[in-house]
Protein backbone atom coordinates (compact mmCIF):
# COMPACT_ATOMS: atom_id res chain seq x y z
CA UNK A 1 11.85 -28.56 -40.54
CA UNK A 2 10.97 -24.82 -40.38
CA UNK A 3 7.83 -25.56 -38.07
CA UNK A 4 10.94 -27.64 -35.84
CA UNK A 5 12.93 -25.02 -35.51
CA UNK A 6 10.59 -22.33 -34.52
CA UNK A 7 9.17 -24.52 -32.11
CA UNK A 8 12.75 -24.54 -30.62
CA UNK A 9 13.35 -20.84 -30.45
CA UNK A 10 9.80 -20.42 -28.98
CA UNK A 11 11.28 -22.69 -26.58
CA UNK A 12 14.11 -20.87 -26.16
CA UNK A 13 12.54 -17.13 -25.07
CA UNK A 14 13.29 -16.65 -21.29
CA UNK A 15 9.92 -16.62 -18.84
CA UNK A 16 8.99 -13.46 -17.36
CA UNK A 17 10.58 -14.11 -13.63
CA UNK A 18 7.72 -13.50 -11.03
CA UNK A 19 8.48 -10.51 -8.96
CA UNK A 20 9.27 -10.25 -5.20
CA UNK A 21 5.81 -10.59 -3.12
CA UNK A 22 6.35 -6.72 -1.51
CA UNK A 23 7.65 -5.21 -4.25
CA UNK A 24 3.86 -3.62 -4.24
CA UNK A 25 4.74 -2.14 -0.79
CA UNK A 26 6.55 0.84 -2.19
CA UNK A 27 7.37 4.30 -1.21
CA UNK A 28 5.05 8.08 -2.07
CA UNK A 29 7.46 10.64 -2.64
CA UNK A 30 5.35 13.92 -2.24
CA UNK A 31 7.01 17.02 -3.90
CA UNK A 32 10.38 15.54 -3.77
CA UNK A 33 10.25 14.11 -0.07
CA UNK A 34 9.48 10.29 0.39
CA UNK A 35 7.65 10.19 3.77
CA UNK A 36 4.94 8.05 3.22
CA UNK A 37 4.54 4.30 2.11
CA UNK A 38 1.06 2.98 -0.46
CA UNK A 39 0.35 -0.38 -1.22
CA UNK A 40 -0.31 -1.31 -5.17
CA UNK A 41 -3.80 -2.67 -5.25
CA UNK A 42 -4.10 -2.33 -9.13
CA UNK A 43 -1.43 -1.97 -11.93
CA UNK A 44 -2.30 1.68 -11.82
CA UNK A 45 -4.21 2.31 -8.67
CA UNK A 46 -2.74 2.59 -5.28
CA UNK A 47 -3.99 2.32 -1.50
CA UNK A 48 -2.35 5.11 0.87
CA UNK A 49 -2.86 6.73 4.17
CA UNK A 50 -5.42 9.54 4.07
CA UNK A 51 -3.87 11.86 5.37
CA UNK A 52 -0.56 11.23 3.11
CA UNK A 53 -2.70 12.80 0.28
CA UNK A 54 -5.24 15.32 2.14
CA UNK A 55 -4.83 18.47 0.72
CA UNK A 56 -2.88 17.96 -2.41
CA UNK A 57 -3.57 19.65 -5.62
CA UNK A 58 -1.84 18.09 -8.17
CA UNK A 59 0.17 20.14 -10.30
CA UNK A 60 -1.04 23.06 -8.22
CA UNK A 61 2.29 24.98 -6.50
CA UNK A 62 4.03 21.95 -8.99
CA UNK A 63 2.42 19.87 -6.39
CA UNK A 64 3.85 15.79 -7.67
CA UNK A 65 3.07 12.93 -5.83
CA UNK A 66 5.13 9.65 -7.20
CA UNK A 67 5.14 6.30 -6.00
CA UNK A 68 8.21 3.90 -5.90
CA UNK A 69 8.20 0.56 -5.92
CA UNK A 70 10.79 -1.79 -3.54
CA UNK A 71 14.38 -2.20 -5.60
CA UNK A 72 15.70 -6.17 -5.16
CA UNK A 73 18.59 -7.23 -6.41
CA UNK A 74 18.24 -7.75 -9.86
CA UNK A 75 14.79 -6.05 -9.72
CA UNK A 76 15.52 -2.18 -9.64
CA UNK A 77 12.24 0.28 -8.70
CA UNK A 78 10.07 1.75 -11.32
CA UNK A 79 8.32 5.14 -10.39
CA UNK A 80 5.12 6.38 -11.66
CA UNK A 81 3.56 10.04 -11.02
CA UNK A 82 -0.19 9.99 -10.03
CA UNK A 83 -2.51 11.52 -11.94
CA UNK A 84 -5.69 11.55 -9.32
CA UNK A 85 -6.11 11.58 -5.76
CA UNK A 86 -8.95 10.77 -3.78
CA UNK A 87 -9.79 10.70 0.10
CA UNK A 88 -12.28 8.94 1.69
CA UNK A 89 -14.91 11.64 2.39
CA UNK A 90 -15.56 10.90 6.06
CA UNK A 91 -11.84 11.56 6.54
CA UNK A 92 -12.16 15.21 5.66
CA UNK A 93 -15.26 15.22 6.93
CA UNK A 94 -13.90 14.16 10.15
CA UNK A 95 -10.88 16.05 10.86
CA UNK A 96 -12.49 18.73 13.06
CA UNK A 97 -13.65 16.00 15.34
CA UNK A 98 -11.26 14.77 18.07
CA UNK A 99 -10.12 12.00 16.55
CA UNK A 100 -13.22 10.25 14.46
CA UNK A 101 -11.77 10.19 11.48
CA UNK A 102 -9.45 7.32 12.34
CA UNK A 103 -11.14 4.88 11.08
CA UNK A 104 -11.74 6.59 7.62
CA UNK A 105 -7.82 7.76 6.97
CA UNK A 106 -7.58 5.83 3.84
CA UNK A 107 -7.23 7.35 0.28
CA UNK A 108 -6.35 6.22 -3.45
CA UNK A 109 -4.17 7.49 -6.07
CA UNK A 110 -4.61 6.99 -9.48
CA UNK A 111 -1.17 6.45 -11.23
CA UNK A 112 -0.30 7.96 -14.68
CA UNK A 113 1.02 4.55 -16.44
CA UNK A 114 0.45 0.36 -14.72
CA UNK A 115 3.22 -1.19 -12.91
CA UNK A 116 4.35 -3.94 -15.08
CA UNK A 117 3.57 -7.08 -13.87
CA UNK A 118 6.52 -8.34 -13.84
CA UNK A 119 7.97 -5.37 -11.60
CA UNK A 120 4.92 -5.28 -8.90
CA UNK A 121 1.94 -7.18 -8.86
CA UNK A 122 -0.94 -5.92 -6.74
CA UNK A 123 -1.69 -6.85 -3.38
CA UNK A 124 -5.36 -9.14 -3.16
CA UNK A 125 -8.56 -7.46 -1.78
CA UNK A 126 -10.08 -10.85 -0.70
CA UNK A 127 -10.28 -11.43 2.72
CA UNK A 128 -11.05 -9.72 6.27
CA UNK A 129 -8.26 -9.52 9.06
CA UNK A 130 -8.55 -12.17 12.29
CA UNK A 131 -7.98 -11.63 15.89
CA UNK A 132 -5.21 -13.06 17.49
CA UNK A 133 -3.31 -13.36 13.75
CA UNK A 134 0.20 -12.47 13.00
CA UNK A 135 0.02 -10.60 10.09
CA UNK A 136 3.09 -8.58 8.10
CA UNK A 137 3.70 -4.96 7.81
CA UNK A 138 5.67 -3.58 4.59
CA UNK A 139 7.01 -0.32 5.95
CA UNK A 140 9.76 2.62 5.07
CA UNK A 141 10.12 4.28 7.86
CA UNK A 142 9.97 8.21 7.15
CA UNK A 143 10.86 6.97 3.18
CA UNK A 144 13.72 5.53 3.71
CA UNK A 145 15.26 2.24 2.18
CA UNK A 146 15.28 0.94 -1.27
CA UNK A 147 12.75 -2.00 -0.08
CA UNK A 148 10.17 -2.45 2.64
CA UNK A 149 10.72 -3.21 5.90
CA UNK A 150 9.03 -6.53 6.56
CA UNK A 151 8.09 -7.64 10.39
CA UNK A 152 5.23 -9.88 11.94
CA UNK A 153 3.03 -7.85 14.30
CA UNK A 154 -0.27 -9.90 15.72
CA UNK A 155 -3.65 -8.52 15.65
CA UNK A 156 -4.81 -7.58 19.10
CA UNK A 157 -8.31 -6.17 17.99
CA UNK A 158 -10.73 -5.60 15.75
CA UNK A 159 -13.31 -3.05 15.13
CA UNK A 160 -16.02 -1.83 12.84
CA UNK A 161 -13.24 0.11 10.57
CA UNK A 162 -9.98 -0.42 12.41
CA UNK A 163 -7.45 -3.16 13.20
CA UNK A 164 -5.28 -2.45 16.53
CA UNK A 165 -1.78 -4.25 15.78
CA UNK A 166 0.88 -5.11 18.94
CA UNK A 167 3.52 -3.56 17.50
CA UNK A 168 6.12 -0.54 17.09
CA UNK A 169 4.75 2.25 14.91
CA UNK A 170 6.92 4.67 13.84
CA UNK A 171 6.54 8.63 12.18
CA UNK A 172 6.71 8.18 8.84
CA UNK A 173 5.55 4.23 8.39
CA UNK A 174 1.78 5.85 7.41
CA UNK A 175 0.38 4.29 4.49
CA UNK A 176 2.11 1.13 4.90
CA UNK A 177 0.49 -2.38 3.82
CA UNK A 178 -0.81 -4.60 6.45
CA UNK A 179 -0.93 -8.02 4.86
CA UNK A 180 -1.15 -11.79 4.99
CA UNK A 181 1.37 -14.22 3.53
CA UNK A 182 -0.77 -16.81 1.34
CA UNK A 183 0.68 -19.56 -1.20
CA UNK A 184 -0.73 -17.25 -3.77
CA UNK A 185 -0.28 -13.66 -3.90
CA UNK A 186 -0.26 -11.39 -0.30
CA UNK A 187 -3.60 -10.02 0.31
CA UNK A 188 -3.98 -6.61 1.85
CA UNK A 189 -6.02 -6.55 5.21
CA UNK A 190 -4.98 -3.01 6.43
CA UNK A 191 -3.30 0.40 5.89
CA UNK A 192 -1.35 1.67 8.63
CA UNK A 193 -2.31 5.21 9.93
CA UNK A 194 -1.24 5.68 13.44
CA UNK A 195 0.81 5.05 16.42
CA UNK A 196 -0.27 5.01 19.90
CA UNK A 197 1.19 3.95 23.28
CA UNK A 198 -0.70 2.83 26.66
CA UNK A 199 1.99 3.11 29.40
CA UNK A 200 4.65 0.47 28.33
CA UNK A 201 2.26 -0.94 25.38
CA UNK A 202 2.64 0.19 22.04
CA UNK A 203 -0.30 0.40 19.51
CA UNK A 204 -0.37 0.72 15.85
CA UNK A 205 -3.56 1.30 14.09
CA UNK A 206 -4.68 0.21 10.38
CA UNK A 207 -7.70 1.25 8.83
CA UNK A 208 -9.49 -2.21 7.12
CA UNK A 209 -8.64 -2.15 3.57
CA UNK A 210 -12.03 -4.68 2.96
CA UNK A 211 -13.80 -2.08 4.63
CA UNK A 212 -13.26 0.88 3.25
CA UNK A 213 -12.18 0.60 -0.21
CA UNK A 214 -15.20 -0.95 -1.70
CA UNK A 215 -16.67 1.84 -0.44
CA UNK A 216 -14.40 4.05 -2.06
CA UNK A 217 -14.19 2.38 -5.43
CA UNK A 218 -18.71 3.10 -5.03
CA UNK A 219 -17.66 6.97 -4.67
CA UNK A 220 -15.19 7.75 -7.18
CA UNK A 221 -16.18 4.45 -9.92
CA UNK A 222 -13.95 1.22 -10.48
């Protein structure tokens, strides 16, 4: 009888509920100003825009960079302060040439604490972005919003580093996830870094998260 009833209140315990798919796509809030978006691609290690990060000391000047993940109804954020910072090397190394270091704005943040699984699960780092897709970009625009702004953009181009999307970028969506909807969990193909325009024809650049981050991860360990 006692074996019965324990196997009935085992039965009973509630299932952790699986979190929204973009809760991952969550918000940087850089000494007290969210203005830049990262992309959870471990339960303590994020994927940002380069240049969101360049040139921060943490706790130098009380320097604090925190990340945010997307609030959904029933599902409020959870923030985390990084602990480590890291740019991709050709990125600084780039910046006094016009414009080369596009394809290396990309950077990673170490977070003090995981997101719990059951808050944000990471995006996948398994495939490579298509030409002529329609993929998804998770955005707050200059940090605003308690959740991502989700909209399909397709792929217009692809190069050795850097994926050229048909869309509307705006100031502030840097960092964002670029990402494809699968029946299992999103996998990240890009992070957004810039905004162009070609007469009536605007541009939006991401660098190629397969790309560059297993480089990355080679530089500064797993």
């Amino acid at each position: 009888m006692k074996i019965w009833v324990g196997f009935l209140c085992l039965m009973a315990l509630p299932a952790l509920a699986d979190p929204p798919p973009m809760a991952g796509a969550g918000v940087l809030v850089r000494d007290g100003k969210a203005d830049c978006s990262a992309a959870l691609i471990a339960p303590d290690l994020l994927a940002t825009a380069g240049h969101c990060i360049a040139g921060k000391t943490l706790g130098e000047d009380d320097t604090t960079v925190v990340f945010r993940t997307g609030a959904y109804p029933g599902q409020p954020s959870v923030e985390r302060e990084a602990v480590a910072l890291h740019v991709h090397p050709l990125f600084l190394i780039g910046r006094s040439i016009e414009n080369k270091n596009l394809g290396s704005d990309i950077g990673l943040i170490r977070l003090a604490a995981p997101i719990p699984a059951n808050v944000a699960r990471p995006f996948a780092l398994i495939s490579a972005a298509q030409a002529g897709e329609r993929v998804l970009i998770a955005s707050y625009p200059g940090g605003s919003g308690d959740r991502a702004r989700e909209r399909k953009c397709p792929v217009l181009d692809l190069r050795a580093t850097v994926m050229l999307l048909s869309c509307v970028v705006k100031p502030g969506e840097s960092g964002s996830p670029v990402v494809r909807i699968t029946e299992g969990e999103p996998e990240l193909l890009g992070i957004l870094v810039a905004t162009g325009r070609d007469g009536h024809q605007p541009f939006g650049y991401a660098v190629l998260s397969q790309a560059r981050l297993g480089q990355m991860r080679a530089i500064f360990g797993p």
